[in-house]
N, C-alpha and C. Protein backbone atom coordinates (compact mmCIF):
# COMPACT_ATOMS: atom_id res chain seq x y z
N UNK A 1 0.85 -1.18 0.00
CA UNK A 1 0.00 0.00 0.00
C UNK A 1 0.89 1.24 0.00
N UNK A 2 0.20 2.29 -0.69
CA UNK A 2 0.99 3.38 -0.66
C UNK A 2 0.41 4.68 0.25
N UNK A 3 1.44 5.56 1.00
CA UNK A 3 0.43 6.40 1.28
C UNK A 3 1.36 7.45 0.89
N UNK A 4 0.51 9.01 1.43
CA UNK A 4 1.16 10.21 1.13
C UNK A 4 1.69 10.61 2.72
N UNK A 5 2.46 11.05 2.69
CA UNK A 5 3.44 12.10 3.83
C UNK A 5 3.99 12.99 4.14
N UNK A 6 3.84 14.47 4.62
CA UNK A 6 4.33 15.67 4.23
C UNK A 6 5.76 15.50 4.47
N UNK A 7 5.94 14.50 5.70
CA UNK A 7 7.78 14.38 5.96
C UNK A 7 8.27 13.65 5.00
N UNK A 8 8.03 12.53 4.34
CA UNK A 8 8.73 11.38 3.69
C UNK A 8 8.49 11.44 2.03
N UNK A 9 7.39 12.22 1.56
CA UNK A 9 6.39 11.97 0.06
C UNK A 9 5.59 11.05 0.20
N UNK A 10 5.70 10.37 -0.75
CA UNK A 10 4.63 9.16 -0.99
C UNK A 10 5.65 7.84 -0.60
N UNK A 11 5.33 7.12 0.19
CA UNK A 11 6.50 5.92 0.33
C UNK A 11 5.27 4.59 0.51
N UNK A 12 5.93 3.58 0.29
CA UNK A 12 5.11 2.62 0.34
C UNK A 12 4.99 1.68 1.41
N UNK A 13 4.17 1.00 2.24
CA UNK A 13 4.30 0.36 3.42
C UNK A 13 3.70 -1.06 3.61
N UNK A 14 4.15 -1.85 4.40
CA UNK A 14 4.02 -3.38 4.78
C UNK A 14 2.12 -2.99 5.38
N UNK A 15 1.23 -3.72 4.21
CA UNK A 15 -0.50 -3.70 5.01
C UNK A 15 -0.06 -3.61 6.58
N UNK A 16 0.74 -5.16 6.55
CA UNK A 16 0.77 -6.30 8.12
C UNK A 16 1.00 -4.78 9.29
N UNK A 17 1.74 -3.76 9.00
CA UNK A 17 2.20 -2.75 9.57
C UNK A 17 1.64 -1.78 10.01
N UNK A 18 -0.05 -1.55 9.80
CA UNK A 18 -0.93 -0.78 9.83
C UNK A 18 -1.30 -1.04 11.44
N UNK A 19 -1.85 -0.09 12.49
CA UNK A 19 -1.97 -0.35 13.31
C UNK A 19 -3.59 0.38 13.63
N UNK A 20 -4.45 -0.01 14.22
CA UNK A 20 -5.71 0.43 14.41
C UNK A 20 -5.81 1.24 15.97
N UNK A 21 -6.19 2.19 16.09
CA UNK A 21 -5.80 3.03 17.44
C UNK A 21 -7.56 2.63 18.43
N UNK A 22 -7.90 1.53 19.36
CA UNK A 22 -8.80 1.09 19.64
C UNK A 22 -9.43 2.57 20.75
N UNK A 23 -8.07 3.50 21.09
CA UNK A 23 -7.86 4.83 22.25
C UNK A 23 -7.23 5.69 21.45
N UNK A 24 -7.62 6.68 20.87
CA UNK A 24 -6.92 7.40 19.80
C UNK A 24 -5.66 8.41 20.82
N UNK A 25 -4.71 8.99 20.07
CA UNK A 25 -3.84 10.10 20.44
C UNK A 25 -4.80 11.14 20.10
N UNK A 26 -4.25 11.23 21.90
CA UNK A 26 -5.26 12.70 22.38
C UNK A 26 -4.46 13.89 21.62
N UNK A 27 -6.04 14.48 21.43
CA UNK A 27 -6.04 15.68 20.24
C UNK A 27 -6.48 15.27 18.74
N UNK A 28 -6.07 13.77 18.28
CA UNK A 28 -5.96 13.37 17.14
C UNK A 28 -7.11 12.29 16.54
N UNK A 29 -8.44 12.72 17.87
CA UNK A 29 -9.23 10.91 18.26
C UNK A 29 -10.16 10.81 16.65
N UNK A 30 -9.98 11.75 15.67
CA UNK A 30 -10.64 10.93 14.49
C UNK A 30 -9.70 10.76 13.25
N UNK A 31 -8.09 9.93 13.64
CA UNK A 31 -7.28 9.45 13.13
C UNK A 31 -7.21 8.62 13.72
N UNK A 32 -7.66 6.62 13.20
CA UNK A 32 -7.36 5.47 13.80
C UNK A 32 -6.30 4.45 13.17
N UNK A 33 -5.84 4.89 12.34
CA UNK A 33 -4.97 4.03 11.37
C UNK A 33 -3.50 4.60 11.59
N UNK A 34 -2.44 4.21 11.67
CA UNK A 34 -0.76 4.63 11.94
C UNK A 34 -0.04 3.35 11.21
N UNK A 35 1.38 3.85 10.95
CA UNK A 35 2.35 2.65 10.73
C UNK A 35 3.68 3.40 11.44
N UNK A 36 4.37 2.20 11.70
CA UNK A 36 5.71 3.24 11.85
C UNK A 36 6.62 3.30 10.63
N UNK A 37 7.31 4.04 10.89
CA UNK A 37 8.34 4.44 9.88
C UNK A 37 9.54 4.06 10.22
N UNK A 38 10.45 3.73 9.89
CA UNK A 38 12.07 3.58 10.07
C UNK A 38 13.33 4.68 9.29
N UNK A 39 12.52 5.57 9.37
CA UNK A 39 13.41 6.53 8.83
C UNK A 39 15.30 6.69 8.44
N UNK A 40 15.70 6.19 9.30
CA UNK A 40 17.17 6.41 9.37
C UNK A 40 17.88 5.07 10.38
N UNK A 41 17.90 3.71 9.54
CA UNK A 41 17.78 2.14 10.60
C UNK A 41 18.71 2.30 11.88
N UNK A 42 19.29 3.15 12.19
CA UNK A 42 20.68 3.14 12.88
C UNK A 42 20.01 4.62 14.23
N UNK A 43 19.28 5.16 14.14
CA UNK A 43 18.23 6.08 14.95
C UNK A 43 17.77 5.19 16.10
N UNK A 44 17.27 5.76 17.34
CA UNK A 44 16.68 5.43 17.93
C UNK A 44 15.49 5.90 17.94
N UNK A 45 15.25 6.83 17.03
CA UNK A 45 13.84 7.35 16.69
C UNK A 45 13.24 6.95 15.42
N UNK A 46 11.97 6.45 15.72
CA UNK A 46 10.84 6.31 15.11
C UNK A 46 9.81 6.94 14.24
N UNK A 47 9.09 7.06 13.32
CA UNK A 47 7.77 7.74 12.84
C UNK A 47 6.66 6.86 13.07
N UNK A 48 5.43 7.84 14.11
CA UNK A 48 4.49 7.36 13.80
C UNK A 48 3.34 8.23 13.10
N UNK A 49 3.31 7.09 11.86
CA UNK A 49 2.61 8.06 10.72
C UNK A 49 0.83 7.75 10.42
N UNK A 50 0.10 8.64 10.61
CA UNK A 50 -1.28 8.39 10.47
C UNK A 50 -1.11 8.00 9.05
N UNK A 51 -2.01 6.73 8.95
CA UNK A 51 -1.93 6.77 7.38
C UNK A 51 -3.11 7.27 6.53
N UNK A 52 -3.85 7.83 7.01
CA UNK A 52 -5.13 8.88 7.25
C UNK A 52 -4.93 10.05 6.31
N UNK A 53 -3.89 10.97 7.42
CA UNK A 53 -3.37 11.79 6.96
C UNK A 53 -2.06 12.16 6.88
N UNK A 54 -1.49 12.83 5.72
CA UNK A 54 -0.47 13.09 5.39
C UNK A 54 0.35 14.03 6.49
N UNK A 55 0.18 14.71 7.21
CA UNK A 55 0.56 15.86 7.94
C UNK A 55 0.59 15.51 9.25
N UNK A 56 -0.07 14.18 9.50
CA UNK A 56 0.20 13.63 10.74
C UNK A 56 1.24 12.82 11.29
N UNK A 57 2.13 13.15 11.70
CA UNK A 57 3.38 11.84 12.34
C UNK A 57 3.76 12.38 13.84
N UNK A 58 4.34 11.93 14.08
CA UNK A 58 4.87 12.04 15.20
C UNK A 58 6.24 11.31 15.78
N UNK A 59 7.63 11.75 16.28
CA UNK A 59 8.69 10.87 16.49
C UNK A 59 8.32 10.20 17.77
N UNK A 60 9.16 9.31 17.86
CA UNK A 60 8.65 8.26 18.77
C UNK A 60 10.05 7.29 19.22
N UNK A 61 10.01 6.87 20.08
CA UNK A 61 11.21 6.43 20.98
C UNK A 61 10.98 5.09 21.89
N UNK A 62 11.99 4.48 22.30
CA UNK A 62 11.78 3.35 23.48
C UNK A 62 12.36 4.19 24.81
N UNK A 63 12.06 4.31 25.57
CA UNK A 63 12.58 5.14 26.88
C UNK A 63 14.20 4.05 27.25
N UNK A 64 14.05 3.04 27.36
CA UNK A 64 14.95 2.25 27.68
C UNK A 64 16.70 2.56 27.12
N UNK A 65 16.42 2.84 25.05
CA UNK A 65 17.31 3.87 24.65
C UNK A 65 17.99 4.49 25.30
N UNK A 66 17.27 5.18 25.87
CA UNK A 66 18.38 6.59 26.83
C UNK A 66 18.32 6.33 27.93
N UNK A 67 18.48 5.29 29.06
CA UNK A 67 18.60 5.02 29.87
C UNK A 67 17.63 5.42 31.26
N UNK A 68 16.30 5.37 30.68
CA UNK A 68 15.33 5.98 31.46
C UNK A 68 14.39 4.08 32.43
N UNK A 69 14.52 4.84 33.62
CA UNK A 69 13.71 3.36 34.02
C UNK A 69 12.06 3.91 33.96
N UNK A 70 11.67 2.97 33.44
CA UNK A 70 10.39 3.13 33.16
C UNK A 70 9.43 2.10 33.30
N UNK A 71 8.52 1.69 33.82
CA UNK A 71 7.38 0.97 33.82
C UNK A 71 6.10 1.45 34.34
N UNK A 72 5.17 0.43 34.03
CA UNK A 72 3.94 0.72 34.67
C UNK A 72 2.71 -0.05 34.47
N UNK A 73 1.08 -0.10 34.98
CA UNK A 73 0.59 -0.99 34.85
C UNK A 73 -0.58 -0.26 33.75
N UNK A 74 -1.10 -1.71 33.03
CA UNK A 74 -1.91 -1.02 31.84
C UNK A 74 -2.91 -1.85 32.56
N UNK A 75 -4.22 -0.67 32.27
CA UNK A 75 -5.31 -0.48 33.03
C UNK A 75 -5.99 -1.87 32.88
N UNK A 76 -6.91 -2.40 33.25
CA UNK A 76 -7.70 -3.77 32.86
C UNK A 76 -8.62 -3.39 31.67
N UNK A 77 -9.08 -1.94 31.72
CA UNK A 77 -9.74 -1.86 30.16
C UNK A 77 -8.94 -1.52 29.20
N UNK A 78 -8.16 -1.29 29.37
CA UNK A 78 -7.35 -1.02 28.27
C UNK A 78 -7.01 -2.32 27.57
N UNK A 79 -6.70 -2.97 28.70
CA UNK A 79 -6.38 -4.72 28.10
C UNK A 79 -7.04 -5.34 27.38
N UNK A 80 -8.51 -5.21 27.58
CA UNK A 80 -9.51 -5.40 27.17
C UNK A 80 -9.63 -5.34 25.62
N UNK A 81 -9.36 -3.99 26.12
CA UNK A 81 -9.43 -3.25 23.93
C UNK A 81 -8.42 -3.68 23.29
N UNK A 82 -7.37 -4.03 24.09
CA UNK A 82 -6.40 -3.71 23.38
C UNK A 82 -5.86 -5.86 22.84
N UNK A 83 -6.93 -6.18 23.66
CA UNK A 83 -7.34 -7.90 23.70
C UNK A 83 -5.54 -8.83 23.85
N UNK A 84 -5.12 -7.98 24.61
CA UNK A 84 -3.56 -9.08 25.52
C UNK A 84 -4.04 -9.81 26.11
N UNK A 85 -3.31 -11.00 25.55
CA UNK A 85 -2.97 -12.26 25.85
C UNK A 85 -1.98 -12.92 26.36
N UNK A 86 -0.64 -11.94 25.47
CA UNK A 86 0.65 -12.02 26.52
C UNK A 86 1.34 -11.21 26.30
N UNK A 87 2.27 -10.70 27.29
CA UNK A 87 2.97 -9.00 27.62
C UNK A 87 4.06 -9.25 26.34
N UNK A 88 4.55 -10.23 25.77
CA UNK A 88 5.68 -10.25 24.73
C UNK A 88 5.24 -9.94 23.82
N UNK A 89 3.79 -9.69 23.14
CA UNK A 89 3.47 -9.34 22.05
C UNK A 89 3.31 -7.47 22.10
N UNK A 90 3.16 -7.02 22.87
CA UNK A 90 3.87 -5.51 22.98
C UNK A 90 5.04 -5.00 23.16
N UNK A 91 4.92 -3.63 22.28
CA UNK A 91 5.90 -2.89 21.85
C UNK A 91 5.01 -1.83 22.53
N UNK A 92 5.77 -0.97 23.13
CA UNK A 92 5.77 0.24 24.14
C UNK A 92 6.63 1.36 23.74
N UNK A 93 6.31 2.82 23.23
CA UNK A 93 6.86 3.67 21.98
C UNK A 93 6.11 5.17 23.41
N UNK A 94 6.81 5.70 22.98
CA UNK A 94 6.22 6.97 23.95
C UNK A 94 6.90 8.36 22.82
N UNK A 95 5.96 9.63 22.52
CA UNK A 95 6.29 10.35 21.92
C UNK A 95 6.87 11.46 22.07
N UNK A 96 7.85 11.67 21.40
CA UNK A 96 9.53 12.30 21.65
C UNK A 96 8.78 13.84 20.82
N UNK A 97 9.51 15.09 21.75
CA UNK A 97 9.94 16.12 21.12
C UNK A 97 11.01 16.62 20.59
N UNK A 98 11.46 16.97 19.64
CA UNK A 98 13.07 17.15 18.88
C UNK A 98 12.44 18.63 18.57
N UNK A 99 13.22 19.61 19.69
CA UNK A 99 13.13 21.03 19.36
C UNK A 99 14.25 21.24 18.09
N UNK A 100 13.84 21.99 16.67
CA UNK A 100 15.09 21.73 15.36
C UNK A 100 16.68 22.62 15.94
N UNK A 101 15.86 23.84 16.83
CA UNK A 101 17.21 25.13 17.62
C UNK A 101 17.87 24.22 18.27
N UNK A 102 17.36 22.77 19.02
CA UNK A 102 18.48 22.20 19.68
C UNK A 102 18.06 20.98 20.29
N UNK A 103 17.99 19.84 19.35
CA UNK A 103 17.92 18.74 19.55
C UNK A 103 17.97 18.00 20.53
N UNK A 104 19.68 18.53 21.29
CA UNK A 104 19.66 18.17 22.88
C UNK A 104 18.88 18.95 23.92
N UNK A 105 17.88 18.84 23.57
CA UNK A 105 16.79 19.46 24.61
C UNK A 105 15.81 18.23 24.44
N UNK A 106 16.11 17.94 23.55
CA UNK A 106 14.88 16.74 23.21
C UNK A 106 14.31 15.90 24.50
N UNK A 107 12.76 15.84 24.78
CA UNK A 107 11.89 15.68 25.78
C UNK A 107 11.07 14.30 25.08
N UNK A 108 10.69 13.62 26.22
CA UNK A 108 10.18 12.35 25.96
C UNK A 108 8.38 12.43 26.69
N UNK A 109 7.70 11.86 25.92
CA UNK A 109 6.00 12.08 26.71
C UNK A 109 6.13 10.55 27.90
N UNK A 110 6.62 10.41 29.13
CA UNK A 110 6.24 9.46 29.69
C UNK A 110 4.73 8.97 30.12
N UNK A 111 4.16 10.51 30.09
CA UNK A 111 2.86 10.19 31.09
C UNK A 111 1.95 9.71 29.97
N UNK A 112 2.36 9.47 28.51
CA UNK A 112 0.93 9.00 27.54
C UNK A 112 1.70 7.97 26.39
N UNK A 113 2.30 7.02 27.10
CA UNK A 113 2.98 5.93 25.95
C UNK A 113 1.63 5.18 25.16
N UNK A 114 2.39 4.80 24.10
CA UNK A 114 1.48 4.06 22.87
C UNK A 114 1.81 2.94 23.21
N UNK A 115 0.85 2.13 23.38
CA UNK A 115 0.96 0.64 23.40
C UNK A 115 0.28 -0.39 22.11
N UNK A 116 0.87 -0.94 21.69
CA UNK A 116 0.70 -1.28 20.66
C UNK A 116 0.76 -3.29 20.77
N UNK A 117 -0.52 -3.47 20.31
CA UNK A 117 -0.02 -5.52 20.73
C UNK A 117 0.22 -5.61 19.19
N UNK A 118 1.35 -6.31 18.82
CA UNK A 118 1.92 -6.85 17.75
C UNK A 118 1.06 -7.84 17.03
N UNK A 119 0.44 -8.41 17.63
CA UNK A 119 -0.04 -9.84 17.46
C UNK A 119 -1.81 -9.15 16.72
N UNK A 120 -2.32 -8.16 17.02
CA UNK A 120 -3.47 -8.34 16.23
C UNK A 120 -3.36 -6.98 16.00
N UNK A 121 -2.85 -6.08 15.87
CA UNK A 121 -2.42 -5.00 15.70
C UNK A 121 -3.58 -3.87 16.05
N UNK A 122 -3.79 -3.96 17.46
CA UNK A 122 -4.61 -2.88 17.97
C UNK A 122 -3.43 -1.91 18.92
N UNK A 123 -3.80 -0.46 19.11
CA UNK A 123 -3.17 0.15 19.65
C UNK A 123 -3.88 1.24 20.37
N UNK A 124 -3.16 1.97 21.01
CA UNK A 124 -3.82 3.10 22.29
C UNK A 124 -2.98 3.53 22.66
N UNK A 125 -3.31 5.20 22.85
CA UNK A 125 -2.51 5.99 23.85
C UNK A 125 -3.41 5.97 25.36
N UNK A 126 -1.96 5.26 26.53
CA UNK A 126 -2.62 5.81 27.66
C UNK A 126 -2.12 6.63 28.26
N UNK A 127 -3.18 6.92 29.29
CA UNK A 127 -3.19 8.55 29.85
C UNK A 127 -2.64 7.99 31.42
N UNK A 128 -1.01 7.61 31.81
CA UNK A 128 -0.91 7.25 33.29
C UNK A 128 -1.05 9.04 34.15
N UNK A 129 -1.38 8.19 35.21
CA UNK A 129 -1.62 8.91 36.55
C UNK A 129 -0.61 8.84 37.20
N UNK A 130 0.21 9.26 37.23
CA UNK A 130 1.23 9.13 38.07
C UNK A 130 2.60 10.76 38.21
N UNK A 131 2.78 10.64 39.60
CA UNK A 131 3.67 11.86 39.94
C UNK A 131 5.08 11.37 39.46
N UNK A 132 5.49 10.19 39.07
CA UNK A 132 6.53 9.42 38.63
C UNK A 132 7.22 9.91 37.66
N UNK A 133 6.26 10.33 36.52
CA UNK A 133 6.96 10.55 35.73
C UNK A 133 6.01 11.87 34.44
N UNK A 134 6.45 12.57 34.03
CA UNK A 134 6.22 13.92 32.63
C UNK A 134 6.34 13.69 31.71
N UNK A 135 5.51 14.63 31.36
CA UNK A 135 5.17 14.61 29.65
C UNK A 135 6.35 15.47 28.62
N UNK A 136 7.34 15.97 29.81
CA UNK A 136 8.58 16.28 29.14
C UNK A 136 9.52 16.26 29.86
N UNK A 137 9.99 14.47 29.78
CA UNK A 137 11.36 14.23 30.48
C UNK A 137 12.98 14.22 29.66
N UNK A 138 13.02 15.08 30.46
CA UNK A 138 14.44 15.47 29.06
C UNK A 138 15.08 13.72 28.76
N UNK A 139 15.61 13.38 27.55
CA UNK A 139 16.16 12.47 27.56
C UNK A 139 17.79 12.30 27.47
N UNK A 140 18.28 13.40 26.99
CA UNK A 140 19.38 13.14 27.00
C UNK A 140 20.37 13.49 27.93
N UNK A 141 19.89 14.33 29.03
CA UNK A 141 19.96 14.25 30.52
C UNK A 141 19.90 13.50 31.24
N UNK A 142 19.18 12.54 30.70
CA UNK A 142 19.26 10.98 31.87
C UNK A 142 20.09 10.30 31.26
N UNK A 143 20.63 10.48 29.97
CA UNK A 143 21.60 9.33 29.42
C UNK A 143 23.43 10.08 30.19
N UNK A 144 22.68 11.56 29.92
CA UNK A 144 24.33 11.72 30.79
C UNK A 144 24.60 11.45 31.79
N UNK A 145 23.45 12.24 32.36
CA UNK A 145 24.14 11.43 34.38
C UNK A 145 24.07 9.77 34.85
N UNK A 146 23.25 9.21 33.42
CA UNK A 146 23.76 7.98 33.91
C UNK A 146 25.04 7.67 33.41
N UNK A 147 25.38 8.03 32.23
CA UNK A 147 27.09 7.51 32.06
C UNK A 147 28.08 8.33 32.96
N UNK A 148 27.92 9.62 33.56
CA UNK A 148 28.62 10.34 34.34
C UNK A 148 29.06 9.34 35.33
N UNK A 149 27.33 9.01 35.88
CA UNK A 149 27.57 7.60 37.85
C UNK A 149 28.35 6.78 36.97
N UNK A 150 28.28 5.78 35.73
CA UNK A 150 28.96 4.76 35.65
C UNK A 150 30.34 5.50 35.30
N UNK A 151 30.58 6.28 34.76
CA UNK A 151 32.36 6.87 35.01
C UNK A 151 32.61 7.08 36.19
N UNK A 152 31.90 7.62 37.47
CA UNK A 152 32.91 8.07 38.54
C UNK A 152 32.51 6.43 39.50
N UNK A 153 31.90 5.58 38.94
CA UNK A 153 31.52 3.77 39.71
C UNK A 153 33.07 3.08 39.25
N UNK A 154 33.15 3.57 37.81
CA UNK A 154 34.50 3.14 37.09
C UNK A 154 36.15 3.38 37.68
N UNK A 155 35.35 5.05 38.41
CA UNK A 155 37.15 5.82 38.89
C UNK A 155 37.26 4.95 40.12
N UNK A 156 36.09 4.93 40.79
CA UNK A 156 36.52 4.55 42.58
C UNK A 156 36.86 3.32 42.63
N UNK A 157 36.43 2.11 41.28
CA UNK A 157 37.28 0.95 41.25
C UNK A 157 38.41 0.73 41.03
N UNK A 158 38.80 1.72 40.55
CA UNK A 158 40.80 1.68 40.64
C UNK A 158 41.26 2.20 41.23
């Protein structure tokens, strides 16, 4: 199938790859169709592209990437919709801001990850409750001070 894209043109995509949004992205709830994109294979960033509309994408990330601990529990209705059967058939994507003035500012949405079950390809943004974690957690701030602790874990062993 082919679609149109204001970021990419017209590129062509795997059907199997289409994902149905059962909880749409808030702001976006009468767009139910997405694929991702692989823009650049060697990125840790993602496109997720309405295949709806052309003007719709969004970058997208694994928190784990940048060294962010992250978990949490998905609601019992959500499960529902989202019809899990077993936790290995999800992929868990949360949506990244890339300011263009300065990239390393770049912010991660923890509080509304996309969950996506592989296996029948339904998906949802949820909305966690939690003081844990923001909807703009810098990311590349947590990747430094975590390699900073593992350099000065590194000095005091010698």
């Amino acid at each position: 199938m082919f679609i149109k894209t204001v970021k990419f043109g017209e590129i062509e995509i795997d059907d199997s790859l289409i994902f149905e949004f059962v909880d749409p992205i808030l702001g976006y709830e009468d767009i139910k169709n997405y694929t991702i994109i692989d823009a650049q294979k060697d990125s840790p960033f993602k496109w997720l592209q309405a295949t709806e509309r052309p003007d719709v994408s969004f970058p997208v990330s694994i928190p784990l990437f940048f060294d962010i601990d992250y978990e949490f529990q998905i609601p019992e209705e959500s499960q529902k919709k989202l019809k899990i059967e077993n936790p290995d058939d999800l992929l868990i994507l949360n949506i990244v801001n890339i300011p263009q003035a300065n990239p390393k500012l770049a912010t991660i949405n923890l509080l509304g990850p996309i969950v996506i079950n592989i296996s029948n390809k339904k998906a949802a943004q949820l909305v966690l409750n939690s003081d844990k974690y923001s909807v703009r957690h810098k990311i590349f701030q947590e990747k430094e001070k975590n390699e900073q602790t593992k350099n000065h874990k590194e000095k005091i062993k010698k």
